[in-house]
PDB file of N, CA and C in Angstrom:
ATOM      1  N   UNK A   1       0.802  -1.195   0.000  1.00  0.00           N
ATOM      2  CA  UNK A   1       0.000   0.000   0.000  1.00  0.00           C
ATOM      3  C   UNK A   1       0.847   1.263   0.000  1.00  0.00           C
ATOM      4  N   UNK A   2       2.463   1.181   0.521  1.00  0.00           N
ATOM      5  CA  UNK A   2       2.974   2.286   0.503  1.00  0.00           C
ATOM      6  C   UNK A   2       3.031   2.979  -1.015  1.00  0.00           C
ATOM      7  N   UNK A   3       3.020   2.343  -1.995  1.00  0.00           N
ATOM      8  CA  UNK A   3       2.935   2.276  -3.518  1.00  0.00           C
ATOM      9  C   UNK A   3       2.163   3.361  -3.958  1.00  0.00           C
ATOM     10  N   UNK A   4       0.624   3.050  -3.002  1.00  0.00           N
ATOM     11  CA  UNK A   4      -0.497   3.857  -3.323  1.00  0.00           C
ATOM     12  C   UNK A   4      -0.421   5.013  -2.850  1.00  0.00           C
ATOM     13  N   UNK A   5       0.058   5.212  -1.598  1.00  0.00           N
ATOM     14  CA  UNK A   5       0.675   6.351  -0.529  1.00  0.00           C
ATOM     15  C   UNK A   5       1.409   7.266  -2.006  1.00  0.00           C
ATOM     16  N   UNK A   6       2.248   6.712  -2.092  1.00  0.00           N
ATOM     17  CA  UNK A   6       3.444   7.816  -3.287  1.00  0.00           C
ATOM     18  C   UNK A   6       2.839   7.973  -4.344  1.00  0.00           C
ATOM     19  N   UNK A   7       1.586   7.674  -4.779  1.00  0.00           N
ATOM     20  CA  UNK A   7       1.146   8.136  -6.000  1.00  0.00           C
ATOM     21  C   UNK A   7      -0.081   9.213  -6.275  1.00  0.00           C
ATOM     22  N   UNK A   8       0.072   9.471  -4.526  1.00  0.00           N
ATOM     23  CA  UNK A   8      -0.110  10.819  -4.036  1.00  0.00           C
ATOM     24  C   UNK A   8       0.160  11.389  -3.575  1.00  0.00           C
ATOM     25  N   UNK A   9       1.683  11.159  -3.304  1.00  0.00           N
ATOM     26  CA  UNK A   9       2.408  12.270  -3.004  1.00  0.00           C
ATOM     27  C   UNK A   9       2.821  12.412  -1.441  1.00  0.00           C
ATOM     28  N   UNK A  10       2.176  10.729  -0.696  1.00  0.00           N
ATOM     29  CA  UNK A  10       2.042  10.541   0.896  1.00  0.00           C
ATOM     30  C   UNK A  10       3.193   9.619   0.794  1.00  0.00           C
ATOM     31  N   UNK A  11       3.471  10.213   2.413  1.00  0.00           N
ATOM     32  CA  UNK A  11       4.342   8.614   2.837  1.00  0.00           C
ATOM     33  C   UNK A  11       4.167   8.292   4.238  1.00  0.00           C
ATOM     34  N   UNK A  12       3.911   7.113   4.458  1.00  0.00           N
ATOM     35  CA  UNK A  12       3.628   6.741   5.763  1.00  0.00           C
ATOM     36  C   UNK A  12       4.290   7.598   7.128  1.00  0.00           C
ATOM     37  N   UNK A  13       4.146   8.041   8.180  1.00  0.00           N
ATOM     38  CA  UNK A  13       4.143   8.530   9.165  1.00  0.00           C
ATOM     39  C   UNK A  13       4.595  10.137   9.222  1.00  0.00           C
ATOM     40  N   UNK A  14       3.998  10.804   8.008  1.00  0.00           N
ATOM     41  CA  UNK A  14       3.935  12.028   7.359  1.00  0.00           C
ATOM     42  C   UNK A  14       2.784  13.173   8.036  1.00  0.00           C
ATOM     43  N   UNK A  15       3.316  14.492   8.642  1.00  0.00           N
ATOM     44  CA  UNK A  15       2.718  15.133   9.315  1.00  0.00           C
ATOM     45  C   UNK A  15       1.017  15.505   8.764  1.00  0.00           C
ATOM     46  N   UNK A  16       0.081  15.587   8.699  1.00  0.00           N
ATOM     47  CA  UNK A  16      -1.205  15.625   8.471  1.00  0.00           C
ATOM     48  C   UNK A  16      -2.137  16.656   9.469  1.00  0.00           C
ATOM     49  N   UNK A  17      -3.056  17.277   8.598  1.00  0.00           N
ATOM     50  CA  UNK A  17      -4.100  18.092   9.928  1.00  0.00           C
ATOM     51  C   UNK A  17      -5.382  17.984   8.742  1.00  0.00           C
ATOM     52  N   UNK A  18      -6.367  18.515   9.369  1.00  0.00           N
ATOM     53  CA  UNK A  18      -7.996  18.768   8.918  1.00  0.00           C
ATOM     54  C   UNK A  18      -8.666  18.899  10.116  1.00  0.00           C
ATOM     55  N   UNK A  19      -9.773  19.427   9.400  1.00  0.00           N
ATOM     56  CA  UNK A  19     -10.797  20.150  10.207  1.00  0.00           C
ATOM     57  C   UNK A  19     -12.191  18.934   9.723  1.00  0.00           C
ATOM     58  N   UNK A  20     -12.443  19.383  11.203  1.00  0.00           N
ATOM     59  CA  UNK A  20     -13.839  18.408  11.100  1.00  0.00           C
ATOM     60  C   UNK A  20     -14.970  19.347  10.597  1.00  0.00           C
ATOM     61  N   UNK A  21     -15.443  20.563  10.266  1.00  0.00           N
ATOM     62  CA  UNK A  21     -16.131  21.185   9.367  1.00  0.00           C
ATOM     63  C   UNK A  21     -15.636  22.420   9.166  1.00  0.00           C
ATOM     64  N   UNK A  22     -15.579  23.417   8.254  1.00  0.00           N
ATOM     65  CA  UNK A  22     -15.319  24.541   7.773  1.00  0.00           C
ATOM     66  C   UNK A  22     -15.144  25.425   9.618  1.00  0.00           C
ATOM     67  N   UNK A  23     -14.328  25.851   9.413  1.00  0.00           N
ATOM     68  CA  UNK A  23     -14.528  26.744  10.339  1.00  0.00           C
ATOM     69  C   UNK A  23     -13.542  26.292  11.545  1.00  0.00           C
ATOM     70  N   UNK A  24     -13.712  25.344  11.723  1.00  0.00           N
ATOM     71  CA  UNK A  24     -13.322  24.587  13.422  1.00  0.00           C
ATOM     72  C   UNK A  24     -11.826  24.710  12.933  1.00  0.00           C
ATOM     73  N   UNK A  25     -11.483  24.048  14.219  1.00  0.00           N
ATOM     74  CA  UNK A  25     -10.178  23.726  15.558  1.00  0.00           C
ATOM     75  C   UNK A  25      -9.590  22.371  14.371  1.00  0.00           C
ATOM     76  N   UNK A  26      -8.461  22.858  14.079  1.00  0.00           N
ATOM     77  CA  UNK A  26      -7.496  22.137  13.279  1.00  0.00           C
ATOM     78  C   UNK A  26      -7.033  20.907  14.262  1.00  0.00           C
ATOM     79  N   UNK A  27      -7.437  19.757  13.862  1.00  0.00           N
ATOM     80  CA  UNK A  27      -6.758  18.478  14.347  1.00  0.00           C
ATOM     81  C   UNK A  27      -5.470  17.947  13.539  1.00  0.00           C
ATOM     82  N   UNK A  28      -4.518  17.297  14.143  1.00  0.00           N
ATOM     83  CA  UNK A  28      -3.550  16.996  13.490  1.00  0.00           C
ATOM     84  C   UNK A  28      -3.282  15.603  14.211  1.00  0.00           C
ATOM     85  N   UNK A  29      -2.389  15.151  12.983  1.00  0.00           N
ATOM     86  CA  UNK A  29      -2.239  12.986  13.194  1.00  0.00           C
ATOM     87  C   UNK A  29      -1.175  12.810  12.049  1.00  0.00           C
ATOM     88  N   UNK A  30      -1.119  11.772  12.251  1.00  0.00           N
ATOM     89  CA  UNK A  30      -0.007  11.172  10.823  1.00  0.00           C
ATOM     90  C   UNK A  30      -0.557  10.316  10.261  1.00  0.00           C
ATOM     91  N   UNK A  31      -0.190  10.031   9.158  1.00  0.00           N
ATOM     92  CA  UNK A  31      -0.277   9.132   8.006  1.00  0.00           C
ATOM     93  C   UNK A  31      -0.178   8.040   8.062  1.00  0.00           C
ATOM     94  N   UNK A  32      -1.085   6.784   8.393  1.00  0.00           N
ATOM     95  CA  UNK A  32      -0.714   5.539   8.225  1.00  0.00           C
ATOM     96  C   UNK A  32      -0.875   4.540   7.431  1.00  0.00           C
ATOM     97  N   UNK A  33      -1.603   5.060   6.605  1.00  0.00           N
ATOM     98  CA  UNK A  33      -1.817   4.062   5.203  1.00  0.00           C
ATOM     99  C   UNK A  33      -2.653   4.592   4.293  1.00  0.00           C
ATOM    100  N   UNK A  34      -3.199   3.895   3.127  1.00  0.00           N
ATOM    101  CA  UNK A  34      -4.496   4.202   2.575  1.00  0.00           C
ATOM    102  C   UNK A  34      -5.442   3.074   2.575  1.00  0.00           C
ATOM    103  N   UNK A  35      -6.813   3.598   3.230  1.00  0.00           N
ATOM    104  CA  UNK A  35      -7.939   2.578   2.622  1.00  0.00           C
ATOM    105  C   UNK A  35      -8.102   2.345   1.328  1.00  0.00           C
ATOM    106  N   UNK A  36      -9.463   1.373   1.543  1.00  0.00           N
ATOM    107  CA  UNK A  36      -9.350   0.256   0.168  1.00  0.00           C
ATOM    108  C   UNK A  36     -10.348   1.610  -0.822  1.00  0.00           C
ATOM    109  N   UNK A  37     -11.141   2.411   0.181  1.00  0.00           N
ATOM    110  CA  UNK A  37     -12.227   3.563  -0.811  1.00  0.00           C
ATOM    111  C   UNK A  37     -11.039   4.254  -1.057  1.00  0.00           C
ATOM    112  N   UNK A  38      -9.855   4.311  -0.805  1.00  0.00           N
ATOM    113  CA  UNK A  38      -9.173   5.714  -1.088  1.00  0.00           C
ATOM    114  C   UNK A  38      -8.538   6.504  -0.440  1.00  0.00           C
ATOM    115  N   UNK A  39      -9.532   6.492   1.133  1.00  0.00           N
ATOM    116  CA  UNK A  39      -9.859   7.473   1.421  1.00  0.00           C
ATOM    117  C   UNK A  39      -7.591   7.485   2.223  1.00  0.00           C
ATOM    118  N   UNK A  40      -7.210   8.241   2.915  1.00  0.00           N
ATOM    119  CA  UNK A  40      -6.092   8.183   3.803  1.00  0.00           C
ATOM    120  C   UNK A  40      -6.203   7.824   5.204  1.00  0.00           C
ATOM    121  N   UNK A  41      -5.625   6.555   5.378  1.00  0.00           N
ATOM    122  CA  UNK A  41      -5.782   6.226   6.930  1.00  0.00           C
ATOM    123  C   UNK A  41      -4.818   7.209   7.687  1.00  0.00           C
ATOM    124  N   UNK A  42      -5.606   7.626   9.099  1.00  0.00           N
ATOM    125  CA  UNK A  42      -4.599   8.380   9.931  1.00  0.00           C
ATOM    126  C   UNK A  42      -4.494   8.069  11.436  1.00  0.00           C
ATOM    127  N   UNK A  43      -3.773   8.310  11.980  1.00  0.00           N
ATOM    128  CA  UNK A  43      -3.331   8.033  13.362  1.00  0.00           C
ATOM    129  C   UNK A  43      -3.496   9.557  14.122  1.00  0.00           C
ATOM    130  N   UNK A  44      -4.504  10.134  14.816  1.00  0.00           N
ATOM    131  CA  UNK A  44      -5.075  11.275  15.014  1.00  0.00           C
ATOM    132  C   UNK A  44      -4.024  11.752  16.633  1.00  0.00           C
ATOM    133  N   UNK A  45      -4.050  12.499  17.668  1.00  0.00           N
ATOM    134  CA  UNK A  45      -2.785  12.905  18.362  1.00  0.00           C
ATOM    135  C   UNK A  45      -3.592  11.838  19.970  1.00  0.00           C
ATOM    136  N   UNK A  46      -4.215  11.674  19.690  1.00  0.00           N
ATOM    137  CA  UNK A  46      -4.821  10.603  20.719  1.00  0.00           C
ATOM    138  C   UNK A  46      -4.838   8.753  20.712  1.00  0.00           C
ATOM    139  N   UNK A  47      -4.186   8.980  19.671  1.00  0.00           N
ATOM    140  CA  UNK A  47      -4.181   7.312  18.928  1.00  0.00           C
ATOM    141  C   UNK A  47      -5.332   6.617  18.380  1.00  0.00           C
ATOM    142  N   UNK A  48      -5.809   7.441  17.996  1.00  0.00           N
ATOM    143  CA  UNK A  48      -7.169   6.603  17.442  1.00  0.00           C
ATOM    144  C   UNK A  48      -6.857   6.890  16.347  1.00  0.00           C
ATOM    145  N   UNK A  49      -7.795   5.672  15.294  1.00  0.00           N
ATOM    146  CA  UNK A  49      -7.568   5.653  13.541  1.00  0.00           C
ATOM    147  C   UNK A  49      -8.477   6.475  13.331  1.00  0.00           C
ATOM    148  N   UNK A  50      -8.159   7.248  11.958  1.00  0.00           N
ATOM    149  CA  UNK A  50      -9.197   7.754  10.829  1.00  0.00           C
ATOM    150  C   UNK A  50      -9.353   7.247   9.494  1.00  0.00           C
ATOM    151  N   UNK A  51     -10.194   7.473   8.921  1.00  0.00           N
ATOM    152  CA  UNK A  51     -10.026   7.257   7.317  1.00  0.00           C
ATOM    153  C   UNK A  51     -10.698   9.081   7.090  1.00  0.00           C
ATOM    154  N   UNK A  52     -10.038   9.465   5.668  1.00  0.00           N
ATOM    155  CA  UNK A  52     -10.454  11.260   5.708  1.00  0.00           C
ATOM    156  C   UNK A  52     -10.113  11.085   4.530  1.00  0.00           C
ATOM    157  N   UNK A  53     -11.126  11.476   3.805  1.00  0.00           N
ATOM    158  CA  UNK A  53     -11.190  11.878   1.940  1.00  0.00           C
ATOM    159  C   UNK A  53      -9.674  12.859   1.779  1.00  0.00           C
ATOM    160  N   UNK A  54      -8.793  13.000   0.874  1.00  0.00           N
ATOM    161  CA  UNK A  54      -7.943  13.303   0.545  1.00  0.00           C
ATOM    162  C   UNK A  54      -8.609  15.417   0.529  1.00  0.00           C
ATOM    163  N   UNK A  55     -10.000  15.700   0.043  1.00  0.00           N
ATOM    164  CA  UNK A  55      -9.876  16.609  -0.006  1.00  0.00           C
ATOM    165  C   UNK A  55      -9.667  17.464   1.143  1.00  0.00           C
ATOM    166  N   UNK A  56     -10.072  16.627   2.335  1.00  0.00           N
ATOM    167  CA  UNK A  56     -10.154  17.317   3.808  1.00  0.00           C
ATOM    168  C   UNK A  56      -8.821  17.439   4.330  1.00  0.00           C
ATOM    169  N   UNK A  57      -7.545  17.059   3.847  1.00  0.00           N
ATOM    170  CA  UNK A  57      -6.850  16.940   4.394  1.00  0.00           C
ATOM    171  C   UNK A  57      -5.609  17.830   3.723  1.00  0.00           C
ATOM    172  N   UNK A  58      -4.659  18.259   4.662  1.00  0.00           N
ATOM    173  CA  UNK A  58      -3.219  19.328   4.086  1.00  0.00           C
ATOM    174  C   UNK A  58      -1.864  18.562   5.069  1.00  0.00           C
ATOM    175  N   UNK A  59      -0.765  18.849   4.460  1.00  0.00           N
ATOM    176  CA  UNK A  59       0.218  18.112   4.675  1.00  0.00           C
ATOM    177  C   UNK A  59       1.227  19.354   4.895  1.00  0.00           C
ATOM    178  N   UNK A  60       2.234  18.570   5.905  1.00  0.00           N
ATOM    179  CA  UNK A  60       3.244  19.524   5.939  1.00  0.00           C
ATOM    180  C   UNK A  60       4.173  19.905   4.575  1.00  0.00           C
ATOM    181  N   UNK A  61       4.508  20.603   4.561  1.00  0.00           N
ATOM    182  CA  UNK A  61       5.304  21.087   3.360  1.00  0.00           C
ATOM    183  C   UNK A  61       6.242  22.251   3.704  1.00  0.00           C
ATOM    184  N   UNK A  62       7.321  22.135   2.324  1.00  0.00           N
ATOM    185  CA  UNK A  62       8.384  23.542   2.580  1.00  0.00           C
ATOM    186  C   UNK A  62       8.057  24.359   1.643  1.00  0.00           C
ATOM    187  N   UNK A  63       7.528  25.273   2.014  1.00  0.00           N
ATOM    188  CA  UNK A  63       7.532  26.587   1.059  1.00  0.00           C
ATOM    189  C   UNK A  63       8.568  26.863   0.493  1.00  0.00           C
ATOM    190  N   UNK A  64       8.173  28.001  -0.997  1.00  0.00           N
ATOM    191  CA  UNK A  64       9.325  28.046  -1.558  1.00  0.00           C
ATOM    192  C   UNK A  64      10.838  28.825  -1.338  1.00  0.00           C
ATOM    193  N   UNK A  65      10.325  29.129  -0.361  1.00  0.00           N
ATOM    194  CA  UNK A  65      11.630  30.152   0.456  1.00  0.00           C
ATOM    195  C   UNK A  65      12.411  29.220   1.463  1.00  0.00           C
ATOM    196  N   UNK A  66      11.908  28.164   1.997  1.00  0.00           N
ATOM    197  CA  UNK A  66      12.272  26.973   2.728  1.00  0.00           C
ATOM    198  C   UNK A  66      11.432  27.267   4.517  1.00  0.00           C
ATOM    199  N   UNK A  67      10.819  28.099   4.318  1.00  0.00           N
ATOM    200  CA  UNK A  67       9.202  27.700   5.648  1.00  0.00           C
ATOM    201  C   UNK A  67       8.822  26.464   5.751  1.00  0.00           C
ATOM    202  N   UNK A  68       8.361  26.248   6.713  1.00  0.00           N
ATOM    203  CA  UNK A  68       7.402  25.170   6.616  1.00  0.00           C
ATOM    204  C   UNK A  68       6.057  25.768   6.664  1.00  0.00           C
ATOM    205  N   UNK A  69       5.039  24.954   5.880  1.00  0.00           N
ATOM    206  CA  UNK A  69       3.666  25.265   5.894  1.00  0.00           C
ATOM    207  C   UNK A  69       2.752  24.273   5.195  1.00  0.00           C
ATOM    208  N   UNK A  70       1.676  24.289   5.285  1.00  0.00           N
ATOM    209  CA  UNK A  70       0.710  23.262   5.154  1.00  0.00           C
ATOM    210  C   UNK A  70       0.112  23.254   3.137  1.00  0.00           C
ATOM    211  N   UNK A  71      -0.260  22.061   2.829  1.00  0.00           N
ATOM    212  CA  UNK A  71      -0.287  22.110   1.442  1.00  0.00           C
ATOM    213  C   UNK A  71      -1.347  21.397   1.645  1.00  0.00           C
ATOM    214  N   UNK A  72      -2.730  21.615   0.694  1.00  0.00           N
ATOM    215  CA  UNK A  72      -3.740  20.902   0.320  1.00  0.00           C
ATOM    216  C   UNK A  72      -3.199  18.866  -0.390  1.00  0.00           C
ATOM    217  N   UNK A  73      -3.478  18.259  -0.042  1.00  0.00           N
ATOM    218  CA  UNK A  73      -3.097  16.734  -0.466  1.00  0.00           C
ATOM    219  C   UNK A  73      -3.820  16.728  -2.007  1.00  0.00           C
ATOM    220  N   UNK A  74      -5.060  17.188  -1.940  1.00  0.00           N
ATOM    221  CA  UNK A  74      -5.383  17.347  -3.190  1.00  0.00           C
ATOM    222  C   UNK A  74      -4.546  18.162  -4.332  1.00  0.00           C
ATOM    223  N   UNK A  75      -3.920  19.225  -3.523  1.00  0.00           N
ATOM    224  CA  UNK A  75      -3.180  20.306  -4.842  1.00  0.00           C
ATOM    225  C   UNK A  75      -2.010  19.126  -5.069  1.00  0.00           C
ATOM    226  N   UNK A  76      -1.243  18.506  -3.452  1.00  0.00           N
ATOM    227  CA  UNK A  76      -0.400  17.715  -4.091  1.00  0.00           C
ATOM    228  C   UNK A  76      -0.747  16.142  -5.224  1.00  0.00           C
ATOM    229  N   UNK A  77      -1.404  15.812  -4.645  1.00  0.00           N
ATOM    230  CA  UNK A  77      -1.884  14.483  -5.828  1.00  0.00           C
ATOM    231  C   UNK A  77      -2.106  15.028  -7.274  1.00  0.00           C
ATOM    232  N   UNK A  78      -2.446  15.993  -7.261  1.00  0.00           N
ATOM    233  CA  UNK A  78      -2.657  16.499  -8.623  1.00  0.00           C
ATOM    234  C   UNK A  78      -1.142  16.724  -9.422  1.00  0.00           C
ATOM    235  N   UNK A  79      -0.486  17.615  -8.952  1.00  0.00           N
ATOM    236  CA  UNK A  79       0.763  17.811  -9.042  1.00  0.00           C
ATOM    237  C   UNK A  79       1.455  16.460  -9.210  1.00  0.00           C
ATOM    238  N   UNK A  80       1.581  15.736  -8.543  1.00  0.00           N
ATOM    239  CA  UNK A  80       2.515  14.345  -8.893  1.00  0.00           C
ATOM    240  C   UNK A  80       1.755  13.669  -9.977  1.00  0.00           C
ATOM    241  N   UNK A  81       0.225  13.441 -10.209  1.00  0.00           N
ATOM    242  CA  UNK A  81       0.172  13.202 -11.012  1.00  0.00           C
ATOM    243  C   UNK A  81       0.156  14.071 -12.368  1.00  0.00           C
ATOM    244  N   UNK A  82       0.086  14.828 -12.522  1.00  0.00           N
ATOM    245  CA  UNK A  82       1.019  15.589 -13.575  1.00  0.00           C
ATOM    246  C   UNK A  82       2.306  15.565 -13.994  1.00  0.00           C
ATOM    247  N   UNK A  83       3.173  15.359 -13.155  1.00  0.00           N
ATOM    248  CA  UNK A  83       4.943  14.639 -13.244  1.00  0.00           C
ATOM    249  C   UNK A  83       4.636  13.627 -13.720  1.00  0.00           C
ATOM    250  N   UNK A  84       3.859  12.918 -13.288  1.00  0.00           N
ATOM    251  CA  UNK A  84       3.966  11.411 -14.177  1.00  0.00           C
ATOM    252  C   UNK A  84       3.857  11.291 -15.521  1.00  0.00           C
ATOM    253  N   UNK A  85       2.938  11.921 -15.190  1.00  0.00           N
ATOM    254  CA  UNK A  85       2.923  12.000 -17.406  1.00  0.00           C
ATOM    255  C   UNK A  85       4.094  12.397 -18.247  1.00  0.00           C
ATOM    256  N   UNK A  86       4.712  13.586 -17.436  1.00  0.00           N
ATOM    257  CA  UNK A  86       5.759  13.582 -18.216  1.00  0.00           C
ATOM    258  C   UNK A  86       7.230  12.675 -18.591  1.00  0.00           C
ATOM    259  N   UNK A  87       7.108  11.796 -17.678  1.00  0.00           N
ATOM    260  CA  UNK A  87       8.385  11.186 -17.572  1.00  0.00           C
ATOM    261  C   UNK A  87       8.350   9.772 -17.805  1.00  0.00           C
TER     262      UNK A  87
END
């Protein structure tokens, strides 16, 4: 499954946050796999599992100045899959 992880741009025990509806208190967990719908399994800061649609979710990332800051998983899956094509 890690296979499936990198072909969006995830890798197992990879910083993660989302919000449980528009508006709210940012939860954060890591990355522990992907379900069979898709969706991204996570390990939430209490130890309990999630599964969370890729759109709900943002990943740590380095800005282009070298910050750290949070990136939509969706902008990234898109993006890698766009590299793929080319190469």
């Amino acid at each position: 499954m890690q296979g499936d992880l990198e072909a969006i741009g995830l890798h197992e025990g990879e910083a993660v946050r989302w919000r449980r509806h528009d508006g709210g208190n940012w939860q954060s967990g890591t990355v522990i796999g992907l379900e069979r719908d898709g969706s991204v399994a996570v390990r939430d800061g209490q130890g309990r599992a999630r599964a969370l649609v890729i759109d709900r979710l943002e990943v740590r990332a380095v800005g282009p100045r070298g910050a750290s800051t949070w990136e939509p998983v969706a902008e990234r899956a898109r993006r890698i899959e766009q590299l793929q094509l080319f190469s």
